[in-house]
N, C-alpha and C. Protein backbone atom coordinates (compact mmCIF):
# COMPACT_ATOMS: atom_id res chain seq x y z
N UNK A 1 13.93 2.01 8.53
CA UNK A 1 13.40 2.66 9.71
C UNK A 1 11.88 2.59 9.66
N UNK A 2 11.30 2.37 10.69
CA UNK A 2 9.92 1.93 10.73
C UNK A 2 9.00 2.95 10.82
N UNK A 3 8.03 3.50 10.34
CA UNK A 3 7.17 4.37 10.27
C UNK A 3 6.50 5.02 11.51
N UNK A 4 6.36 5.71 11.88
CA UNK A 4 5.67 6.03 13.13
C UNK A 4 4.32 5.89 12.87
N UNK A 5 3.73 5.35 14.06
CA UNK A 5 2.53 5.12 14.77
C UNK A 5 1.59 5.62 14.90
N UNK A 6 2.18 7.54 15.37
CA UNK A 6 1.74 8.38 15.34
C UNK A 6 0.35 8.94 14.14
N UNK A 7 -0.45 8.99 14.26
CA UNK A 7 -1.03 9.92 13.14
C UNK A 7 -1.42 11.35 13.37
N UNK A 8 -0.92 11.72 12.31
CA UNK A 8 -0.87 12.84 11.82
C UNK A 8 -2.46 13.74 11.53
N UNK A 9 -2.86 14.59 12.00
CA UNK A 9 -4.43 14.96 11.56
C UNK A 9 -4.88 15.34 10.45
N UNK A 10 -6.10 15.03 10.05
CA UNK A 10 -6.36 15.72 8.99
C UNK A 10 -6.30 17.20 8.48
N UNK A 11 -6.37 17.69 7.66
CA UNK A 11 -5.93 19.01 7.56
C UNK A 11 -7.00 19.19 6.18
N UNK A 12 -7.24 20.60 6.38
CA UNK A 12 -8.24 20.93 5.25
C UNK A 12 -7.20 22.61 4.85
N UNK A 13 -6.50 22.52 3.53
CA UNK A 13 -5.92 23.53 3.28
C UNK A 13 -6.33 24.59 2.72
N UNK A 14 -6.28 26.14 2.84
CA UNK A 14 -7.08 26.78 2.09
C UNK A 14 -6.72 27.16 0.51
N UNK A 15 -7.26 28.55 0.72
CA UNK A 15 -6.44 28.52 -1.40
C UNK A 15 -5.28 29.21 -1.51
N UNK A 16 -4.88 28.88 -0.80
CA UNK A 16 -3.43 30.19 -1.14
C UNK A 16 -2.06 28.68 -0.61
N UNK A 17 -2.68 27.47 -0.78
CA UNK A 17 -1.41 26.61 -0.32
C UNK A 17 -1.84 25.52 -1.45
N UNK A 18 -2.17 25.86 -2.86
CA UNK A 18 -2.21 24.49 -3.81
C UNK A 18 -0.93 23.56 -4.17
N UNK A 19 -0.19 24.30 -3.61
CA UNK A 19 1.28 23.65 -4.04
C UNK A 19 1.46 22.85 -2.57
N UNK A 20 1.53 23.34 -1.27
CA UNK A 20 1.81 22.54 -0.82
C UNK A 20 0.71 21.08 -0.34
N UNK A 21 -0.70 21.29 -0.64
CA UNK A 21 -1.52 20.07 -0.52
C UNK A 21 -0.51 19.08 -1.28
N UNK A 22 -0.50 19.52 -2.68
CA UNK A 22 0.04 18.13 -3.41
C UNK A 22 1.47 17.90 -3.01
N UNK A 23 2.24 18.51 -2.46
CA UNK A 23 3.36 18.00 -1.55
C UNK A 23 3.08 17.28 -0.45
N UNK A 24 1.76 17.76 0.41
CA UNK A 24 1.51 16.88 1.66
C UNK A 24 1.20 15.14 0.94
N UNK A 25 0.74 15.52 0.31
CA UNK A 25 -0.72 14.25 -0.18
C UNK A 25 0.63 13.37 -0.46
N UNK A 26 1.86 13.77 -1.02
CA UNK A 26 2.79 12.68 -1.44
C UNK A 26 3.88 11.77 -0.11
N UNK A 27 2.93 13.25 0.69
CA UNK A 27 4.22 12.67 1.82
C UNK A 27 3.25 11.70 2.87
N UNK A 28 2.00 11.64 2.38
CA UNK A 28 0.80 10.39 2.92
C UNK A 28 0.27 11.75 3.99
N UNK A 29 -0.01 12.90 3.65
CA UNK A 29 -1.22 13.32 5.10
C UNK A 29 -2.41 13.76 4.51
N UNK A 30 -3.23 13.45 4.79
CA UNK A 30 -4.95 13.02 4.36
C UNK A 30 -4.81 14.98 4.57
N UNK A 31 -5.01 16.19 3.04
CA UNK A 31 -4.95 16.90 2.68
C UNK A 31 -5.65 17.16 1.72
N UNK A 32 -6.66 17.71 2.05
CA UNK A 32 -8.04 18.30 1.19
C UNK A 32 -7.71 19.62 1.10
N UNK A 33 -7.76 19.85 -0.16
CA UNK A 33 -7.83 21.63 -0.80
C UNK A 33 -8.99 22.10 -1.20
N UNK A 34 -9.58 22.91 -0.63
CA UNK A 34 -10.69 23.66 -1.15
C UNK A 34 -9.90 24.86 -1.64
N UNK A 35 -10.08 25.32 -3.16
CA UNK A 35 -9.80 26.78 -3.32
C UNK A 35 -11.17 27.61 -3.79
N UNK A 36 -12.06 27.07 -3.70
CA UNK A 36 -13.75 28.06 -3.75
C UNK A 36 -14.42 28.08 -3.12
N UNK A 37 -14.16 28.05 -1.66
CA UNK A 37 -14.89 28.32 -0.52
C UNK A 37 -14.65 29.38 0.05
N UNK A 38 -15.58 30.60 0.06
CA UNK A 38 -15.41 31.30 1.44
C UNK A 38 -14.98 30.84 2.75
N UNK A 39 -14.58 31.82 4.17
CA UNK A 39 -13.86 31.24 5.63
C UNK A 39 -14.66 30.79 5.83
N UNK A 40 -16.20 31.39 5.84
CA UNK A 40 -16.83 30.83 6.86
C UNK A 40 -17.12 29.35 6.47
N UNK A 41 -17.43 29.13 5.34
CA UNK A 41 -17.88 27.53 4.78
C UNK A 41 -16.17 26.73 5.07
N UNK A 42 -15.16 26.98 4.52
CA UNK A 42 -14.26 26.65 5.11
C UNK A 42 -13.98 26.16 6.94
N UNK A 43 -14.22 27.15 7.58
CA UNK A 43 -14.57 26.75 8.78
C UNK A 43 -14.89 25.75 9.63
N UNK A 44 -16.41 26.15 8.25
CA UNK A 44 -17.64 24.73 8.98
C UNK A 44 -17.31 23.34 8.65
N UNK A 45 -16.86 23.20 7.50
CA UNK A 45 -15.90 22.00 6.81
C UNK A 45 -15.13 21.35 7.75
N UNK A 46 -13.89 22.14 8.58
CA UNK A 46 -13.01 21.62 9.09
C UNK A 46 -13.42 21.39 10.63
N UNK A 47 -14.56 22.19 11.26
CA UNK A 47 -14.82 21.74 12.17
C UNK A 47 -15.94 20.12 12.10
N UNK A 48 -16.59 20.00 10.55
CA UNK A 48 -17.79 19.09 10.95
C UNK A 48 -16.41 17.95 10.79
N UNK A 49 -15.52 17.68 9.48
CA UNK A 49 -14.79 16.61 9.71
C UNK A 49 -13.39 16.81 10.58
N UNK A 50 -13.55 17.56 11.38
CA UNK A 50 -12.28 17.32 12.51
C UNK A 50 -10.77 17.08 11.54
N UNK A 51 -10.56 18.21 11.01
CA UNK A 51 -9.63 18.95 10.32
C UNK A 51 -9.04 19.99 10.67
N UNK A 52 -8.17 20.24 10.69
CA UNK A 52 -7.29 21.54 10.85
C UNK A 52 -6.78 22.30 10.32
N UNK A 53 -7.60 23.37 9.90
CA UNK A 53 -7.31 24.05 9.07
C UNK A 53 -6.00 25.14 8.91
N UNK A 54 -5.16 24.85 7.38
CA UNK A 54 -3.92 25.81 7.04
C UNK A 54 -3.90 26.16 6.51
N UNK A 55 -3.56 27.67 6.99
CA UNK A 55 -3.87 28.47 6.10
C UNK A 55 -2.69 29.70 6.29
N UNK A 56 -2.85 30.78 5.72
CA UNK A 56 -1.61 31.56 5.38
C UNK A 56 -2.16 32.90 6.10
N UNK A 57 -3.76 32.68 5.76
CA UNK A 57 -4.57 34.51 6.49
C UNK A 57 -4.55 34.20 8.11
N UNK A 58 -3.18 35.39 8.27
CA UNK A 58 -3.42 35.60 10.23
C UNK A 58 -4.92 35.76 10.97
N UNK A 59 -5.44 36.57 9.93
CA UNK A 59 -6.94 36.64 10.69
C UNK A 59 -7.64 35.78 11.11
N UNK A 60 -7.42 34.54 10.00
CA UNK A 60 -8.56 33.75 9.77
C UNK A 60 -7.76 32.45 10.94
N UNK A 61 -6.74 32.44 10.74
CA UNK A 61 -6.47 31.17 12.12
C UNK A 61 -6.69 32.03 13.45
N UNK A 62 -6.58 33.46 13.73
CA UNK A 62 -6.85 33.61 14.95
C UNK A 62 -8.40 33.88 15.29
N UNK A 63 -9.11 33.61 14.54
CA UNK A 63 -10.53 33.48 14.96
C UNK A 63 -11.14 32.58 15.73
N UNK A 64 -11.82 33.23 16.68
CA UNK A 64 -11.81 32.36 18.19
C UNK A 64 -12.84 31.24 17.64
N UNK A 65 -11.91 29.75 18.70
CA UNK A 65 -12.84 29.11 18.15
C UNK A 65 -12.58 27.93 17.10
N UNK A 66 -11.80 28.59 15.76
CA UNK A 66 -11.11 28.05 14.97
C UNK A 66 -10.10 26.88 15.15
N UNK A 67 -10.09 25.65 14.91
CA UNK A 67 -8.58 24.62 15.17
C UNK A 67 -7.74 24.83 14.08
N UNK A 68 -7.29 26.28 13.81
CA UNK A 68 -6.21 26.34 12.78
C UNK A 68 -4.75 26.28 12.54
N UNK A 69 -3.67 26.47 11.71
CA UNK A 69 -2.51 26.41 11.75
C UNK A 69 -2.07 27.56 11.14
N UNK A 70 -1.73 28.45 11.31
CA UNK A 70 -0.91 29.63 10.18
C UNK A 70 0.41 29.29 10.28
N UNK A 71 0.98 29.50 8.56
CA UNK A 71 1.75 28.92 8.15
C UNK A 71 1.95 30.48 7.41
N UNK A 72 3.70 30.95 8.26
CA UNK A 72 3.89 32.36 7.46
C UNK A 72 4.98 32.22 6.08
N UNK A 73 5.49 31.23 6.33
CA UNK A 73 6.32 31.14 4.90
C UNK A 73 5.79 31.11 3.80
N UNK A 74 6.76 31.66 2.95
CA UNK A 74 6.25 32.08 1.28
C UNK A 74 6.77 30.43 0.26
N UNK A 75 7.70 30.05 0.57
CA UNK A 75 8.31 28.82 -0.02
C UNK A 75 7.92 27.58 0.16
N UNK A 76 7.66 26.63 -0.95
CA UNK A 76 7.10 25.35 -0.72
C UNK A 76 7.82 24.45 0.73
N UNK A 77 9.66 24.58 0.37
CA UNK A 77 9.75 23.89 1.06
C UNK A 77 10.03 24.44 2.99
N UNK A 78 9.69 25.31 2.78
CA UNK A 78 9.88 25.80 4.32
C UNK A 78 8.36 26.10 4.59
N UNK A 79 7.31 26.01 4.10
CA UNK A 79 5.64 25.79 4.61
C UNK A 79 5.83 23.95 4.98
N UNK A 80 6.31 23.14 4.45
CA UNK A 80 6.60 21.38 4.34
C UNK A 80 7.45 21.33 6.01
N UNK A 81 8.31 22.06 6.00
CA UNK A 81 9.00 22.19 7.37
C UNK A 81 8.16 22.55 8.57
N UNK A 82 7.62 24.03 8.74
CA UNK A 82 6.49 24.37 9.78
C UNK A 82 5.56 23.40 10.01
N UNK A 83 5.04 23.16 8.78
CA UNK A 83 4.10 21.97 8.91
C UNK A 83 4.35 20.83 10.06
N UNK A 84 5.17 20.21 9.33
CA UNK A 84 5.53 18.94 9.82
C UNK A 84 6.02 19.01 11.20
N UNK A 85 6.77 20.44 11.81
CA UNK A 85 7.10 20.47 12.72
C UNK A 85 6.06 20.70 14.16
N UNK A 86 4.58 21.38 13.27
CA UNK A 86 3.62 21.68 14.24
C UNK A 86 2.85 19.91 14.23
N UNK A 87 2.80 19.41 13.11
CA UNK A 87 2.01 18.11 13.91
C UNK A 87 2.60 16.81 13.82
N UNK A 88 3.82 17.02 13.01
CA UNK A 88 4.89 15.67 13.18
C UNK A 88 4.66 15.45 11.75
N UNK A 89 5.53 13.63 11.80
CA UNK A 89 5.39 13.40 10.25
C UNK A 89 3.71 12.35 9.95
N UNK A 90 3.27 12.04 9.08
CA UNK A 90 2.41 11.07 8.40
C UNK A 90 2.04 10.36 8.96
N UNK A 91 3.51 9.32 9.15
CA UNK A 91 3.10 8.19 9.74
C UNK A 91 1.81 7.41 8.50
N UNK A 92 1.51 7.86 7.39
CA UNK A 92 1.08 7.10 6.27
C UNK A 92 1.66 6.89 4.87
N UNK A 93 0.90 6.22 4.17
CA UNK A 93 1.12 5.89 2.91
C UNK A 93 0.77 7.44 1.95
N UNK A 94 1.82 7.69 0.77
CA UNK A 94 1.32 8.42 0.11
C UNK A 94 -0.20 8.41 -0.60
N UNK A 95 -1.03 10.19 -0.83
CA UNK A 95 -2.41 9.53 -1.06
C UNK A 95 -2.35 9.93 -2.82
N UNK A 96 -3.36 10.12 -3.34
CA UNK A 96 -3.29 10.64 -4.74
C UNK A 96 -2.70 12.20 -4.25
N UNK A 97 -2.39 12.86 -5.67
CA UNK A 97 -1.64 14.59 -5.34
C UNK A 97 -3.02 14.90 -6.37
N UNK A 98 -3.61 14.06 -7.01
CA UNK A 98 -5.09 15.39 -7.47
C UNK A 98 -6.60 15.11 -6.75
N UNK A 99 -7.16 13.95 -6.22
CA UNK A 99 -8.02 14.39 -5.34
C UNK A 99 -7.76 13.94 -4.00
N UNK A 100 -6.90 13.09 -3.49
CA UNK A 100 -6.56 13.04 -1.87
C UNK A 100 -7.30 11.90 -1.53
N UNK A 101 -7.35 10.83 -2.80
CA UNK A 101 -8.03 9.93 -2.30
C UNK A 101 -6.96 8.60 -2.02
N UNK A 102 -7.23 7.45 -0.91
CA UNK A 102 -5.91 6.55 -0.64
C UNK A 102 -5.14 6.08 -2.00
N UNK A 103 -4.24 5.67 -2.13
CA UNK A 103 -3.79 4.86 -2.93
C UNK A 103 -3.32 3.68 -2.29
N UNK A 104 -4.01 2.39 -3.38
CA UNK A 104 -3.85 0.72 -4.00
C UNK A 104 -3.07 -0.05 -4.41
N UNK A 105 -2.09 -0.53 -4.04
CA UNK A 105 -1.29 -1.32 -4.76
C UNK A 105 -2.33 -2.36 -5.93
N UNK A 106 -1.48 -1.58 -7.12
CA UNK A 106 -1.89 -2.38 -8.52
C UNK A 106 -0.87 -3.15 -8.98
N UNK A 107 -1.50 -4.52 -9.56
CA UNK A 107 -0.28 -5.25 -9.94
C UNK A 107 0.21 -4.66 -11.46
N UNK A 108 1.41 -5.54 -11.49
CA UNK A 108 2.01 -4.71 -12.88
C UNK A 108 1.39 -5.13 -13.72
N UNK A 109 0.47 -6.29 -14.40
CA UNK A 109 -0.10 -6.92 -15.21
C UNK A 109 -1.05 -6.05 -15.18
N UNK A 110 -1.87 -5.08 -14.41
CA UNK A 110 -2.94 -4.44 -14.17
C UNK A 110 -2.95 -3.58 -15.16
N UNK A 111 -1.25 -2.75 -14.85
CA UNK A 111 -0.76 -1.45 -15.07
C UNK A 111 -0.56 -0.89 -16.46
N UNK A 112 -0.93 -2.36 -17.66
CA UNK A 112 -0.56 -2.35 -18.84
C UNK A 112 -1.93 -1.46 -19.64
N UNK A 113 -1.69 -0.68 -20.41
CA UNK A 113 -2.28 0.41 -20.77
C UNK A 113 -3.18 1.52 -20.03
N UNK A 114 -2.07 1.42 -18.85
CA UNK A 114 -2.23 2.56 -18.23
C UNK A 114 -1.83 3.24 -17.67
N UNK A 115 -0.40 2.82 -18.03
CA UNK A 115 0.77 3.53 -17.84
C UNK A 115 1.74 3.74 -19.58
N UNK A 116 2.68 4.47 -19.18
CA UNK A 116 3.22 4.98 -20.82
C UNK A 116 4.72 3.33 -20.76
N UNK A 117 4.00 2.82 -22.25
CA UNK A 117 5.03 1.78 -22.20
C UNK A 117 6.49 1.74 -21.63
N UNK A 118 7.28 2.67 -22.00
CA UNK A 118 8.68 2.57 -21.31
C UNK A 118 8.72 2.46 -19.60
N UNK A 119 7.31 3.05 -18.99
CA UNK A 119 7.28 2.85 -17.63
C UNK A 119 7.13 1.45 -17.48
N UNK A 120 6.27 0.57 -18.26
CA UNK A 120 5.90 -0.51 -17.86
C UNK A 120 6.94 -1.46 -18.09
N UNK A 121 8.06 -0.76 -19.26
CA UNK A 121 9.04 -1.60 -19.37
C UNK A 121 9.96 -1.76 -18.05
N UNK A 122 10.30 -0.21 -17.17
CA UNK A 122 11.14 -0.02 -16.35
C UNK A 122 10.44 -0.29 -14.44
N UNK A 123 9.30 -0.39 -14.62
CA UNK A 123 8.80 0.00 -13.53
C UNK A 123 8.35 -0.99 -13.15
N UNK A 124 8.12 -1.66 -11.72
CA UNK A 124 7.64 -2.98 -11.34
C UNK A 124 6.31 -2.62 -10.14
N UNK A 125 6.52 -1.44 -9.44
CA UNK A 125 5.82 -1.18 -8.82
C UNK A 125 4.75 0.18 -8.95
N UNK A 126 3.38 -0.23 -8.84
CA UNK A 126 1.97 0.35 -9.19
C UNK A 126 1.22 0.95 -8.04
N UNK A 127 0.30 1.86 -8.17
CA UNK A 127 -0.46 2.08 -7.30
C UNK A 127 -1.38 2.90 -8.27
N UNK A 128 -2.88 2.85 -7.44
CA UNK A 128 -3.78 3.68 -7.93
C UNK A 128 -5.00 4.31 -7.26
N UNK A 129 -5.45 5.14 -7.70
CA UNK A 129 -6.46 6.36 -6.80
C UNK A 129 -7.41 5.73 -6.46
N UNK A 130 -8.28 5.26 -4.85
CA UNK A 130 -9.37 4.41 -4.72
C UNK A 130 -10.31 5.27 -5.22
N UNK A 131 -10.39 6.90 -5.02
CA UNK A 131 -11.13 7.68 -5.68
C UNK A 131 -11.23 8.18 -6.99
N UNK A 132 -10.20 8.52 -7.47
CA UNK A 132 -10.13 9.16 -9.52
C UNK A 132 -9.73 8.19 -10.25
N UNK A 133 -8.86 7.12 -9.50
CA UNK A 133 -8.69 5.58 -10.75
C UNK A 133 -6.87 5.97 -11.01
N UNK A 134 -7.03 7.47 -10.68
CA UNK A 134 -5.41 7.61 -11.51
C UNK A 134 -4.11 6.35 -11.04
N UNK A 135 -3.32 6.22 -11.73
CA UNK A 135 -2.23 5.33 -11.42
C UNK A 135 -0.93 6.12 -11.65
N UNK A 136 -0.28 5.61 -10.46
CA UNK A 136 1.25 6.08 -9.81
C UNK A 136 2.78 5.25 -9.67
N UNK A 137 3.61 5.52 -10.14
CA UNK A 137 4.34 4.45 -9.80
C UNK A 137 5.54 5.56 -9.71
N UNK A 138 6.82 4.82 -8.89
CA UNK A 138 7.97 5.57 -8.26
C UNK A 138 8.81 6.10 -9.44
N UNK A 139 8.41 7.22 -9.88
CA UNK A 139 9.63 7.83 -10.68
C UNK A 139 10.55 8.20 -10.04
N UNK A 140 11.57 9.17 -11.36
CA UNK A 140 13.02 9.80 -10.70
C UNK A 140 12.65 10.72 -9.24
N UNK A 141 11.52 11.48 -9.46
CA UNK A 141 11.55 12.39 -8.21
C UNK A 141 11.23 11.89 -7.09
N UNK A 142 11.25 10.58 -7.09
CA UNK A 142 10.43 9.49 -5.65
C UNK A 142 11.63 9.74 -4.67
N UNK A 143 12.87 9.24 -5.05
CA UNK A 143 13.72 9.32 -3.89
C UNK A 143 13.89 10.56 -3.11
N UNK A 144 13.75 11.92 -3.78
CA UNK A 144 13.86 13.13 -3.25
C UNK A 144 12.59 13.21 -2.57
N UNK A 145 11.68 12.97 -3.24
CA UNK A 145 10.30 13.12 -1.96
C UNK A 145 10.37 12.63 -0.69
N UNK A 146 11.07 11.09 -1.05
CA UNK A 146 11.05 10.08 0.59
C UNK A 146 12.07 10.88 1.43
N UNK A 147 12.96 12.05 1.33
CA UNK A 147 13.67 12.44 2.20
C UNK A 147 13.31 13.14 3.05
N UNK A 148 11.87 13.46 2.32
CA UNK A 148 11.26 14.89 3.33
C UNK A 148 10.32 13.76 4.67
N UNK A 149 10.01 12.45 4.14
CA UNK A 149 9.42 11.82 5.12
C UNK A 149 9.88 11.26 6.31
N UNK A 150 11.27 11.92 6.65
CA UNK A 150 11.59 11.56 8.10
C UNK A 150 11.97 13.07 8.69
């Protein structure tokens, strides 16, 4: 099934959703976590890069003005649901889950000492952080992730 077209907006998450950034970031939506910012710098963040900010404080998304999302669920996977249901799916590639930067297809010859040997024995396919360098490849929990992407 072919990916949608659609894109999905950026989103700048606040600190009370670290679990679900690195759930977004896997499911490909360009998801920046600040957890040491005050609202107001928060705010200014998501308005200078045209972000949308999610967040969990009622106050702080109904502040006039604000392009926010409140998100009242307590559970990873029912905040992943609201989500997706207020701006759709991705429509991208998964990004890194520790700084949100794209990920590279690396070849497997690349991947050799830098991945843990038995991966390199089992694993054919690579990727890596254009921003932290880290490298990724489809483990056991890959197939359960791709379910949440339709």
């Amino acid at each position: 099934m072919p990916e949608s077209t659609a894109k999905a907006p950026a989103l700048l998450i606040d600190a009370m959703f670290g679990s679900l950034a690195r759930r977004l970031r896997w499911l490909g939506y360009d998801a920046e976590y600040r957890s040491d910012l005050p609202d107001e710098e928060m705010i200014a963040i998501a308005a200078r890069e045209g972000r949308l900010l999610v967040t969990r404080d009622r106050g702080l998304a109904a502040r006039r003005g604000v392009h926010a999302l409140f998100l009242a669920a307590a559970d990873l996977e029912t905040q992943c649901q609201e989500l997706m249901a207020a701006v759709g799916p991705s429509g991208a590639a998964a990004r890194c889950t520790v700084c949100n930067g794209e990920l590279a297809s690396l070849p497997a010859a690349e991947a050799a000492g830098l991945a843990p040997a038995y991966v390199l024995r089992t694993q054919t396919e690579f990727a890596r952080c254009t921003r932290c360098r880290r490298v990724y490849w489809p483990g056991t929990h890959w197939p359960g992730l791709q379910t949440w992407r339709t």
